[in-house]
N, C-alpha and C. Protein backbone atom coordinates (compact mmCIF):
# COMPACT_ATOMS: atom_id res chain seq x y z
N UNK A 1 94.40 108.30 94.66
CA UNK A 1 93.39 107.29 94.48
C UNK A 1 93.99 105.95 94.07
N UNK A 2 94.84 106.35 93.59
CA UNK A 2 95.78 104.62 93.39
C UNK A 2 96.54 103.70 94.77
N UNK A 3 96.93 104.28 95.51
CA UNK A 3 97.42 103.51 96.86
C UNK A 3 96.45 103.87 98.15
N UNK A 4 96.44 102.70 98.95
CA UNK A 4 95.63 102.40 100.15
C UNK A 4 96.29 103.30 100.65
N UNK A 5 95.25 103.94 101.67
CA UNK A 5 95.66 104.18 102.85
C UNK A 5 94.91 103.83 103.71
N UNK A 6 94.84 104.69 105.32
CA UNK A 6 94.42 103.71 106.46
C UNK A 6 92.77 104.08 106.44
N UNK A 7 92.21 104.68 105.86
CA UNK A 7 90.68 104.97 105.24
C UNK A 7 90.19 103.74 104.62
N UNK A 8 90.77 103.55 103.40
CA UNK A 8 90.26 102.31 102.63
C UNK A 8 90.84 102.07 101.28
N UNK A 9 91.20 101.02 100.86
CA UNK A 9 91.82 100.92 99.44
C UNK A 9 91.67 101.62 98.09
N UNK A 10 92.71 101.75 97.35
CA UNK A 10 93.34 102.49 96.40
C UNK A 10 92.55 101.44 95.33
N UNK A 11 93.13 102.76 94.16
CA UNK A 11 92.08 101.86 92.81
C UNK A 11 93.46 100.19 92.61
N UNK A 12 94.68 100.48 92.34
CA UNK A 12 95.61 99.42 91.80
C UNK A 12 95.15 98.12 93.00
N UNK A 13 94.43 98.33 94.78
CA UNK A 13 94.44 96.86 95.30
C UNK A 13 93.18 96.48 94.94
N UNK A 14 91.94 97.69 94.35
CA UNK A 14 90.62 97.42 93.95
C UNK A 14 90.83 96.46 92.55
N UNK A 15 91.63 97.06 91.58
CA UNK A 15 91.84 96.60 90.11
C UNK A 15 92.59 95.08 90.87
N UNK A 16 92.89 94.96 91.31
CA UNK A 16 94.19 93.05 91.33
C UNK A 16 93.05 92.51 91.66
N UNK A 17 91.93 92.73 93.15
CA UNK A 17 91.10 91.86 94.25
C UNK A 17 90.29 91.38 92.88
N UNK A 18 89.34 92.65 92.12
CA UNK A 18 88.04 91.76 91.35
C UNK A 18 88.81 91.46 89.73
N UNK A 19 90.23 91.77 89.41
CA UNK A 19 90.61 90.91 88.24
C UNK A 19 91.15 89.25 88.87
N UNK A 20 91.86 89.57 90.01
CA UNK A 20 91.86 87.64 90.52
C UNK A 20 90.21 86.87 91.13
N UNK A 21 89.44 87.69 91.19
CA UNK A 21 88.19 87.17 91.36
C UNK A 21 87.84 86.47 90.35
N UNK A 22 87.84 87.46 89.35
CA UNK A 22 87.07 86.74 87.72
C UNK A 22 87.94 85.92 86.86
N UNK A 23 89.32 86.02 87.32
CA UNK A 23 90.03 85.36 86.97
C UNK A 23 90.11 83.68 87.64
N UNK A 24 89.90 83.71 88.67
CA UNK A 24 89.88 82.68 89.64
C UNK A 24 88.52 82.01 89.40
N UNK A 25 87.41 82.86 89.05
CA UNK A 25 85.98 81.86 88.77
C UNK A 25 85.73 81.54 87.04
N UNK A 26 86.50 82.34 86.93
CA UNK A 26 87.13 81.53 85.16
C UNK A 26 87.34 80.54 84.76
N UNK A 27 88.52 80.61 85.46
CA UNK A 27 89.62 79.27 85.48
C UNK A 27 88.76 77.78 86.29
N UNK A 28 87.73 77.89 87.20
CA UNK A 28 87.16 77.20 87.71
C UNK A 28 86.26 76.83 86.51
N UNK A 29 85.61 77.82 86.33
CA UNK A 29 84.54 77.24 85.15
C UNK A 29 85.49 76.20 83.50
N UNK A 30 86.20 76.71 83.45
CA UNK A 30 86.80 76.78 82.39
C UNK A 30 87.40 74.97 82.44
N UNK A 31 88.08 74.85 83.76
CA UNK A 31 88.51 73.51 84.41
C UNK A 31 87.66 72.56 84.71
N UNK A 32 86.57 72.80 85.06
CA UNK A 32 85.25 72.09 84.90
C UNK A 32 84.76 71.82 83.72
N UNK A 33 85.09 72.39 82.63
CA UNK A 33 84.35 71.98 81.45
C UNK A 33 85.48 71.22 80.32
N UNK A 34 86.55 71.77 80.95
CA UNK A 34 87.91 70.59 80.09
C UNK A 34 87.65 68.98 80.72
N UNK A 35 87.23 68.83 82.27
CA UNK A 35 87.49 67.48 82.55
C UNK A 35 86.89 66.65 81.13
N UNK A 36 85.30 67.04 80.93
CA UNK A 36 84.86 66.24 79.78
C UNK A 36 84.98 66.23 78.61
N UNK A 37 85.77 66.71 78.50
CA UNK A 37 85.75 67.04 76.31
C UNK A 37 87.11 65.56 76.10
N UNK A 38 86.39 65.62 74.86
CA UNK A 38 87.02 64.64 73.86
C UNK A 38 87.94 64.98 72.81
N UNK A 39 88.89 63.43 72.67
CA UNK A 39 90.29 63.99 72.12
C UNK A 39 90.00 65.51 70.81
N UNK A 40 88.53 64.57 69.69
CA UNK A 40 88.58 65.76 68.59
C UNK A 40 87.46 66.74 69.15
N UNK A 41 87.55 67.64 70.03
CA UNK A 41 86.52 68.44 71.03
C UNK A 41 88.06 69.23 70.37
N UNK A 42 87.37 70.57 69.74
CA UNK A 42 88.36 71.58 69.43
C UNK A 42 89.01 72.53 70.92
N UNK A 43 88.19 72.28 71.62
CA UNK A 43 89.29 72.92 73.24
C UNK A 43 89.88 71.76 73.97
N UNK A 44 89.50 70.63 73.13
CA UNK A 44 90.61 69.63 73.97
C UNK A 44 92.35 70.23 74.24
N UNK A 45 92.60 70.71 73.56
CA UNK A 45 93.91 71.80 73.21
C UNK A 45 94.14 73.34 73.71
N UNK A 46 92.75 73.70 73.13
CA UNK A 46 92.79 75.36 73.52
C UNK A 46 92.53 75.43 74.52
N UNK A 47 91.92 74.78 75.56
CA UNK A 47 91.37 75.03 76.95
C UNK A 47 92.30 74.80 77.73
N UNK A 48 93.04 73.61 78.01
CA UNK A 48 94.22 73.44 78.89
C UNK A 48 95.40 74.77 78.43
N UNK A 49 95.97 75.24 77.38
CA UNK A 49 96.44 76.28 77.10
C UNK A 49 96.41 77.45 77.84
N UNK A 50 94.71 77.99 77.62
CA UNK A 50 94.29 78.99 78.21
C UNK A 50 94.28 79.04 79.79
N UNK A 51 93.82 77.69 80.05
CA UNK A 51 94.13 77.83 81.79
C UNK A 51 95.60 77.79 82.27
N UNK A 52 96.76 77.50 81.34
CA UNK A 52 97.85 77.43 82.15
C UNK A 52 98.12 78.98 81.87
N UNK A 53 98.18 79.33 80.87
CA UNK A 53 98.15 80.95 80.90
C UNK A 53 97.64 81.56 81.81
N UNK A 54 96.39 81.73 82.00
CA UNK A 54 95.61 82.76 82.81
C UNK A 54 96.39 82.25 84.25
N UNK A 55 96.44 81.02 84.05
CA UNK A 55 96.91 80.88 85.56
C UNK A 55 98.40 81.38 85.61
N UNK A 56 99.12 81.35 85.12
CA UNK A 56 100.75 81.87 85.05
C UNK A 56 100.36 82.97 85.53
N UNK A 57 99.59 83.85 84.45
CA UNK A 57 99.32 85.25 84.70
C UNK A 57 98.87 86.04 86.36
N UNK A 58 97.74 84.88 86.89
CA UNK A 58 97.48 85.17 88.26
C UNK A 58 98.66 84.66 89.18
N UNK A 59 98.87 83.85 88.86
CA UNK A 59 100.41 83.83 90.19
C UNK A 59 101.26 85.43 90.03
N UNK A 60 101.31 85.79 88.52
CA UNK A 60 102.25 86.85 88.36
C UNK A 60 101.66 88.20 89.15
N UNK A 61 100.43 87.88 89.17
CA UNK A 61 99.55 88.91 89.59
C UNK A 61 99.18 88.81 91.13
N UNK A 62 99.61 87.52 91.88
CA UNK A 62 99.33 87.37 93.14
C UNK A 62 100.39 88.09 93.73
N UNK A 63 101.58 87.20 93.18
CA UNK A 63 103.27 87.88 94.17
C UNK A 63 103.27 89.40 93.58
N UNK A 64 102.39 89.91 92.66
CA UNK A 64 102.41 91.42 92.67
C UNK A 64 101.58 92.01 93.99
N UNK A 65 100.31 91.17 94.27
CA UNK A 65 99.32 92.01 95.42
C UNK A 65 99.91 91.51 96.41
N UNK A 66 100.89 90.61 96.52
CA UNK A 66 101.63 90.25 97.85
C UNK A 66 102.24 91.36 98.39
N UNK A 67 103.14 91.97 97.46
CA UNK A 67 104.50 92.86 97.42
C UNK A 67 103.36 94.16 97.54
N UNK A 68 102.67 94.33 96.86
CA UNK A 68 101.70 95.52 97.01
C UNK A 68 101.50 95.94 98.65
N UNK A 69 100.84 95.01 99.23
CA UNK A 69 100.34 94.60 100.48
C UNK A 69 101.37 95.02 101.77
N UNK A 70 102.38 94.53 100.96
CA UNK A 70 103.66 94.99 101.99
C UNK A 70 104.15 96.26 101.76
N UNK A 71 104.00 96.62 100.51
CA UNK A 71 104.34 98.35 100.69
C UNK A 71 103.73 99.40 100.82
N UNK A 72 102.29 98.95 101.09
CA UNK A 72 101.16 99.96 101.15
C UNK A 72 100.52 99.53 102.64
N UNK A 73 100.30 100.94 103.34
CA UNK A 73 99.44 100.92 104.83
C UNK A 73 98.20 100.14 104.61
N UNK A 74 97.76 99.46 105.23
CA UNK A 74 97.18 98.61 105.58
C UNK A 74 96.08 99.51 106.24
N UNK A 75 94.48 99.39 105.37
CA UNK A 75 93.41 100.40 105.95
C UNK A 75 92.73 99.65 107.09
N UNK A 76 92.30 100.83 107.88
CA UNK A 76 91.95 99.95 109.18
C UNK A 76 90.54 99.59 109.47
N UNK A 77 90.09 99.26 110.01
CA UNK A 77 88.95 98.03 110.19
C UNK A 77 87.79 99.17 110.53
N UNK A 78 87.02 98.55 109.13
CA UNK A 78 85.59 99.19 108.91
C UNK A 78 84.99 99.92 110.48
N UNK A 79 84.47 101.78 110.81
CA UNK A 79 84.06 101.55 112.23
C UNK A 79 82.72 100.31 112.33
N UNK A 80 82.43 100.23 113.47
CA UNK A 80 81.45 99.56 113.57
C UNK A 80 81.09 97.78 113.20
N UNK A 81 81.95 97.50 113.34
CA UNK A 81 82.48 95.94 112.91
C UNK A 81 83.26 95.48 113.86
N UNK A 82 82.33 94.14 114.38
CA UNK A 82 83.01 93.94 115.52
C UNK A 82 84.36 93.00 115.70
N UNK A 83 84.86 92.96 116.69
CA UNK A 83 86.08 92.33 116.57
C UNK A 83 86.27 91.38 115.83
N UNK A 84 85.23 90.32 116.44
CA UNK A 84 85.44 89.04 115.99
C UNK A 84 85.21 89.02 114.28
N UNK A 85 84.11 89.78 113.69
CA UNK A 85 84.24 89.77 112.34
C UNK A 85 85.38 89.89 111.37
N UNK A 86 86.22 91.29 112.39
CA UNK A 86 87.57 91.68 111.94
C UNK A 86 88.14 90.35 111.92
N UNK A 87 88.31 89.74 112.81
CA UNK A 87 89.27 89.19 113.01
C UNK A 87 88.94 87.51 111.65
N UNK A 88 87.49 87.15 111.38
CA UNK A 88 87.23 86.04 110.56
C UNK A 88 87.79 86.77 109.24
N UNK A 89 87.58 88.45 109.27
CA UNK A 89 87.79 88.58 107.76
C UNK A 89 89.48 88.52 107.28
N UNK A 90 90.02 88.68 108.59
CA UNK A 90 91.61 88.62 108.24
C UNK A 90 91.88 86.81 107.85
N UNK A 91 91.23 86.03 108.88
CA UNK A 91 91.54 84.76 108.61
C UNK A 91 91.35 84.24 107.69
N UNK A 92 89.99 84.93 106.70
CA UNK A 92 89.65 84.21 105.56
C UNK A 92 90.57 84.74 104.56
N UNK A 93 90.98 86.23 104.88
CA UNK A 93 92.24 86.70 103.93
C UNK A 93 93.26 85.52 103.44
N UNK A 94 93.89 85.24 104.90
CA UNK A 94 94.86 84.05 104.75
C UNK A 94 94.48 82.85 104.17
N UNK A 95 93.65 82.40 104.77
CA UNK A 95 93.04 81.13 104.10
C UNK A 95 92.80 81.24 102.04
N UNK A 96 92.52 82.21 102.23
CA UNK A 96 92.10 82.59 100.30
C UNK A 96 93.69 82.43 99.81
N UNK A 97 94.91 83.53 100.31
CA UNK A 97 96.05 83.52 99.59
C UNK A 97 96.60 82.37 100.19
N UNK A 98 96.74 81.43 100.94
CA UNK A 98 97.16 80.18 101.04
C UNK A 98 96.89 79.22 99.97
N UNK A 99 95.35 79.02 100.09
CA UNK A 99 94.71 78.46 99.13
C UNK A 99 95.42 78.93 97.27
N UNK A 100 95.18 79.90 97.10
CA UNK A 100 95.40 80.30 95.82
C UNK A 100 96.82 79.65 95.27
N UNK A 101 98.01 80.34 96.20
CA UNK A 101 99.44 79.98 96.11
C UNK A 101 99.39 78.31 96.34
N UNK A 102 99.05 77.65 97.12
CA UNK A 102 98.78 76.45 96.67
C UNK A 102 98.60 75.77 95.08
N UNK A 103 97.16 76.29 94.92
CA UNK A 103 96.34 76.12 93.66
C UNK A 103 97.12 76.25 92.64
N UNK A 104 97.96 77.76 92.92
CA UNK A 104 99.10 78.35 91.56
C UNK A 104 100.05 76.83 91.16
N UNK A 105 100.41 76.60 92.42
CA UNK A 105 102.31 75.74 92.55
C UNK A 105 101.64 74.84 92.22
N UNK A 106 100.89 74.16 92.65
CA UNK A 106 100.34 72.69 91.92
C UNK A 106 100.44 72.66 91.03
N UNK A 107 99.49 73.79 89.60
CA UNK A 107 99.63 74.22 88.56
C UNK A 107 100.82 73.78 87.81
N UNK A 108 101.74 74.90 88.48
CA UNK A 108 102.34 74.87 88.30
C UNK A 108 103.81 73.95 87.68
N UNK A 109 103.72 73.02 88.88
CA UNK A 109 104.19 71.89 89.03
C UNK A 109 103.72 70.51 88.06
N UNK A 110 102.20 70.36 87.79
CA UNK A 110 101.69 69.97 86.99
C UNK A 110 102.27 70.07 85.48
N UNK A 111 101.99 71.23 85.19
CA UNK A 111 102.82 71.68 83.92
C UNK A 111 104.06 71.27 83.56
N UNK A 112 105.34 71.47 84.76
CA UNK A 112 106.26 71.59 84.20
C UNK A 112 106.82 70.04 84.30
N UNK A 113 106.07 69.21 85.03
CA UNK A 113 106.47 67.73 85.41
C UNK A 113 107.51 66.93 84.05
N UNK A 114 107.16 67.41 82.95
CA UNK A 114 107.65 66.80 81.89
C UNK A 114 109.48 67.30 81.04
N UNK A 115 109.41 68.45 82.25
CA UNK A 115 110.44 69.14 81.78
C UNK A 115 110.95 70.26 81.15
N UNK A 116 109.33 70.81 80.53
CA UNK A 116 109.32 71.79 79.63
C UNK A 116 108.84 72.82 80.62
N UNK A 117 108.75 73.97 80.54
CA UNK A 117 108.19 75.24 81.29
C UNK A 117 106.83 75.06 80.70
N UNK A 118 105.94 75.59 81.15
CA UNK A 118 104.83 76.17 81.19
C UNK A 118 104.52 77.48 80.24
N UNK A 119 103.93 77.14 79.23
CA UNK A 119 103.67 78.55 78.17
C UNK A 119 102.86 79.44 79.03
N UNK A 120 102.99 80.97 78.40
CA UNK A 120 102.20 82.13 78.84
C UNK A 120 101.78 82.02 77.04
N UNK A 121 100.27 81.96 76.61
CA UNK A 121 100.29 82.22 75.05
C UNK A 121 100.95 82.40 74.35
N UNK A 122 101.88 81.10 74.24
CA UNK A 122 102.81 81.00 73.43
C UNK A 122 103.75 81.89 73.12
N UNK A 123 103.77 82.90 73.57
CA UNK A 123 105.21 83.91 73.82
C UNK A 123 106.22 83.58 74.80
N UNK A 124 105.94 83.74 76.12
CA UNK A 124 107.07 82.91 77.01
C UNK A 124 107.05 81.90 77.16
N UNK A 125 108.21 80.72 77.56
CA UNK A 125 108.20 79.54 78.50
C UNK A 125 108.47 80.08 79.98
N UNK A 126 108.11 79.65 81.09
CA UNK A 126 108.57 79.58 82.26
C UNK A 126 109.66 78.74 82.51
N UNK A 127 110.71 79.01 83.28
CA UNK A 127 111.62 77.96 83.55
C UNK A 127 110.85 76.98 84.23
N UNK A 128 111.56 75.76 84.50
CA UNK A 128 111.20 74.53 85.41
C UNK A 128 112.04 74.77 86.40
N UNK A 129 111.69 75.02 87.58
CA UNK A 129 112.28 74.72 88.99
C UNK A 129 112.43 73.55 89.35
N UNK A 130 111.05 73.05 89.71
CA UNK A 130 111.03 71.88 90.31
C UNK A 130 110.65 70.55 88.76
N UNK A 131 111.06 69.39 88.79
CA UNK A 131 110.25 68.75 88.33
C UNK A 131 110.02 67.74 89.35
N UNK A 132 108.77 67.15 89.32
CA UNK A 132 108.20 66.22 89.74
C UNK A 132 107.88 64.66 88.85
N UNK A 133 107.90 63.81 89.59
CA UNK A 133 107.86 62.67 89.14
C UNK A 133 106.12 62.19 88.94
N UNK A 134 105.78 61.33 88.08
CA UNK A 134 104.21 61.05 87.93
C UNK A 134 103.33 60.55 88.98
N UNK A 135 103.83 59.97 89.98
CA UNK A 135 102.95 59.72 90.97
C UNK A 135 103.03 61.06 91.81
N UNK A 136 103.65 62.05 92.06
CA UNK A 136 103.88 63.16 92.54
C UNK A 136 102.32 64.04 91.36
N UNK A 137 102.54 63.93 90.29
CA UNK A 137 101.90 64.72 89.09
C UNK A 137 100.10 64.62 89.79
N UNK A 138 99.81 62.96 89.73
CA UNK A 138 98.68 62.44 90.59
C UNK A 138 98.31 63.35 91.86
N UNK A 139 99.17 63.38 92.56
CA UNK A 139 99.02 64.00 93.51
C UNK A 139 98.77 65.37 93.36
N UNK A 140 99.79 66.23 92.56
CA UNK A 140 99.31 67.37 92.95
C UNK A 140 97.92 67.92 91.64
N UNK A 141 97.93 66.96 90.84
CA UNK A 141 96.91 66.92 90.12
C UNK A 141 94.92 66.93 91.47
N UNK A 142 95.20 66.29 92.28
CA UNK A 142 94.19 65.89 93.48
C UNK A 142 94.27 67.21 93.86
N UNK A 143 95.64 67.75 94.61
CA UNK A 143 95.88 69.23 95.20
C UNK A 143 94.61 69.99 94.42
N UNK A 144 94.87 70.04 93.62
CA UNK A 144 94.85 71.51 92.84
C UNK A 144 93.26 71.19 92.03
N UNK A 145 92.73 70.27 91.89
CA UNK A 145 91.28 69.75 91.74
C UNK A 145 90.86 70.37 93.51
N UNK A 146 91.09 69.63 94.46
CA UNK A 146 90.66 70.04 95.61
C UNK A 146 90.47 71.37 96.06
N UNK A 147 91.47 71.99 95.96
CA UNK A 147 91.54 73.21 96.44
C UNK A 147 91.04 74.19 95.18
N UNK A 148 90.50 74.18 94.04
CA UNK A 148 90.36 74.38 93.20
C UNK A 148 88.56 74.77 93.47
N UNK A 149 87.82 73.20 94.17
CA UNK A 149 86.69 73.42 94.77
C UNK A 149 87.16 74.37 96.26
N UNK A 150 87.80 73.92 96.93
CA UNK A 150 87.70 75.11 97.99
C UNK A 150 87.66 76.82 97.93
N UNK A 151 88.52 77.00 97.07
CA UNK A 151 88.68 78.14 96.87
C UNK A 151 87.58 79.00 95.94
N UNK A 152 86.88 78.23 95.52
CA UNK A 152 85.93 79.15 94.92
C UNK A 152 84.74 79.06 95.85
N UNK A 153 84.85 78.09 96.82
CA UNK A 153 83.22 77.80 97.22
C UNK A 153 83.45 79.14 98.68
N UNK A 154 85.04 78.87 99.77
CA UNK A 154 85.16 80.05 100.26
C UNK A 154 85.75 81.44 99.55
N UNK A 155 85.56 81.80 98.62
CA UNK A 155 85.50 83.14 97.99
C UNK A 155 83.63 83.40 97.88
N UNK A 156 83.53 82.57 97.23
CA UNK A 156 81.59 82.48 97.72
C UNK A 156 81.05 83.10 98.97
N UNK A 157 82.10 82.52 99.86
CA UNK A 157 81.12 83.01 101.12
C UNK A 157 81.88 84.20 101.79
N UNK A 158 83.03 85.00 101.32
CA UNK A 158 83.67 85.76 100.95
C UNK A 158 82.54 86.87 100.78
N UNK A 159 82.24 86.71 99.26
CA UNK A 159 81.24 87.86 98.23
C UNK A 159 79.92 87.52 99.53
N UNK A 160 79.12 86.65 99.90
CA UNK A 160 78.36 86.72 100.40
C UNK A 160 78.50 87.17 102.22
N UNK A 161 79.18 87.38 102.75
CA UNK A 161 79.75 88.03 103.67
C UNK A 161 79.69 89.80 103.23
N UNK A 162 80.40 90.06 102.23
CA UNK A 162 80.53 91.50 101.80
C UNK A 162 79.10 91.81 101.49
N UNK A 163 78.30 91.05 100.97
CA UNK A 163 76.86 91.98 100.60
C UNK A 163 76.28 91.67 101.56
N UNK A 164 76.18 90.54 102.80
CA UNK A 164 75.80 91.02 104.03
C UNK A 164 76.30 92.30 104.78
N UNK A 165 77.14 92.57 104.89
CA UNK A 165 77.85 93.71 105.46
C UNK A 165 76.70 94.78 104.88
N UNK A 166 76.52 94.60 103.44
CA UNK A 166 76.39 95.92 102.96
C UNK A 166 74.27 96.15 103.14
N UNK A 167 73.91 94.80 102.82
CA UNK A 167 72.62 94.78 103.17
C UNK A 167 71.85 94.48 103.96
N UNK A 168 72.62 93.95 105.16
CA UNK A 168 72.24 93.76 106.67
C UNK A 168 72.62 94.54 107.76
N UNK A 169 74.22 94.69 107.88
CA UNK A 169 74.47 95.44 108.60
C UNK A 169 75.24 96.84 108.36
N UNK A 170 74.44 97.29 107.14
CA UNK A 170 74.72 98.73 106.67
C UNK A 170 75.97 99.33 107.04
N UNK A 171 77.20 98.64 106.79
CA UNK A 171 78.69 98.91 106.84
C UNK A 171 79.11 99.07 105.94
N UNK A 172 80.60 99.89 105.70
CA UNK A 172 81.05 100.36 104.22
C UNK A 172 82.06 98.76 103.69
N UNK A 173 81.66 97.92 104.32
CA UNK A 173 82.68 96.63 103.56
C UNK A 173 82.98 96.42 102.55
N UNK A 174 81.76 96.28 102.30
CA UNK A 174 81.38 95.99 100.31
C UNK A 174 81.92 97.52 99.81
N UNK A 175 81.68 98.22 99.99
CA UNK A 175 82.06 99.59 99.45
C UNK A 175 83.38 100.11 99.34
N UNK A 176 83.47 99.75 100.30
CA UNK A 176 85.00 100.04 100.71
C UNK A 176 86.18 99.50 98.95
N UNK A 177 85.74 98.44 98.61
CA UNK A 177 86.39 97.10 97.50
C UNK A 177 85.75 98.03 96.05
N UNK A 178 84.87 98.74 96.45
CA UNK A 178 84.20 99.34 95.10
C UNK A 178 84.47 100.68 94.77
N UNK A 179 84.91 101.38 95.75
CA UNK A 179 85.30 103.17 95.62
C UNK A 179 86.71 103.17 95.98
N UNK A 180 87.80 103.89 95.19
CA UNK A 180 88.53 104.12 95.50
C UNK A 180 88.56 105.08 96.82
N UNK A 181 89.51 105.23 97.69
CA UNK A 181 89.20 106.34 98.78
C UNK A 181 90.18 107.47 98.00
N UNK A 182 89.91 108.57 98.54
CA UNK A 182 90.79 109.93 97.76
C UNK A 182 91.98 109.58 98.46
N UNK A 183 93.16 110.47 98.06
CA UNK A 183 94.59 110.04 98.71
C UNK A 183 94.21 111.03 100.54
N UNK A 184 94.85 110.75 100.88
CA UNK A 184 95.38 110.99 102.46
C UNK A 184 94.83 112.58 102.22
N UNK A 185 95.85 112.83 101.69
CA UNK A 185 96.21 114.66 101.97
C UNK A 185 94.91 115.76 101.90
N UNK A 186 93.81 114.95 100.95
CA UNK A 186 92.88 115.83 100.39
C UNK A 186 91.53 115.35 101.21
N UNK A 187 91.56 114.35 101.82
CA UNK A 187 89.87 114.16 102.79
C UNK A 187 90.17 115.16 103.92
């Protein structure tokens, strides 16, 4: 019950998909409500903190479902779903982890512009790879605001796609993300 097979996903790709979900509409909410606070606003501090964390944490957690992805069979396409759906739901796949890894490195980059790594709650620093210069910072500051709205508004239509599946065209889509399947050997 822990690894995919060609039936339908394992509990460890069920546990990553809806912890970067809630993690990802977190961090949105959370980023939306830092733009306005004021210098003595007690999350003027704690809020930018918490989002570079959680966000460290989901990159750490993305290049994990990356590597996952590649070592686990790949389940095959719901019966009864037609091509072309298959084929939007793979594209929006890409489009989401494009988007995200984007979203991350901007972050990312953002953070470390000054030289210092990027805290995980104050236990680790991240090294600095790259630094970037301040009109660069601007920029990927825009990135990562932008795609920040993209990515939650297509994960939106993502979730609303899956409960169509499940309440229109009575397919295991949505289900599929919610039940582990048993391992191989025992269906």
């Amino acid at each position: 019950m822990l690894k995919d097979n060609h039936s339908g996903f394992g509990l460890i790709s069920i546990a990553i998909h809806w912890v970067s979900a809630i993690a990802i509409f977190f961090m949105f909410g959370l980023g939306f409500y830092m733009v306005d606070l004021g210098y003595y606003d007690p999350w003027y501090h704690k809020g930018p903190a918490l989002h570079v964390s959680i966000g460290l944490l989901l990159l750490l957690l993305t290049l994990a479902r990356l590597a996952w992805r590649v070592f686990n069979p790949k389940p095959k396409p719901v019966p009864g779903v037609g091509k072309w759906q298959h084929w939007a739901a793979e594209a929006m796949k890409i489009v989401l982890y494009a988007l995200l890894l984007t979203l991350l490195i901007s972050g990312y980059l953002i953070n470390s512009a000054e030289g210092k790594g990027p805290m995980l709650f104050d236990w680790v620093s991240f090294p600095v790879f790259v630094q970037i210069d301040p009109a660069q910072v601007d920029l990927a500051g825009f990135i990562h605001r932008i795609f920040g709205w993209l990515i939650v508004i297509l994960a939106g239509v993502h979730g609303l796609a899956a409960v169509a599946h499940h309440f229109i065209f009575r397919d295991r889509t949505l289900v599929r993300m919610l039940k582990p399947v048993k391992p191989a050997n025992t269906q």
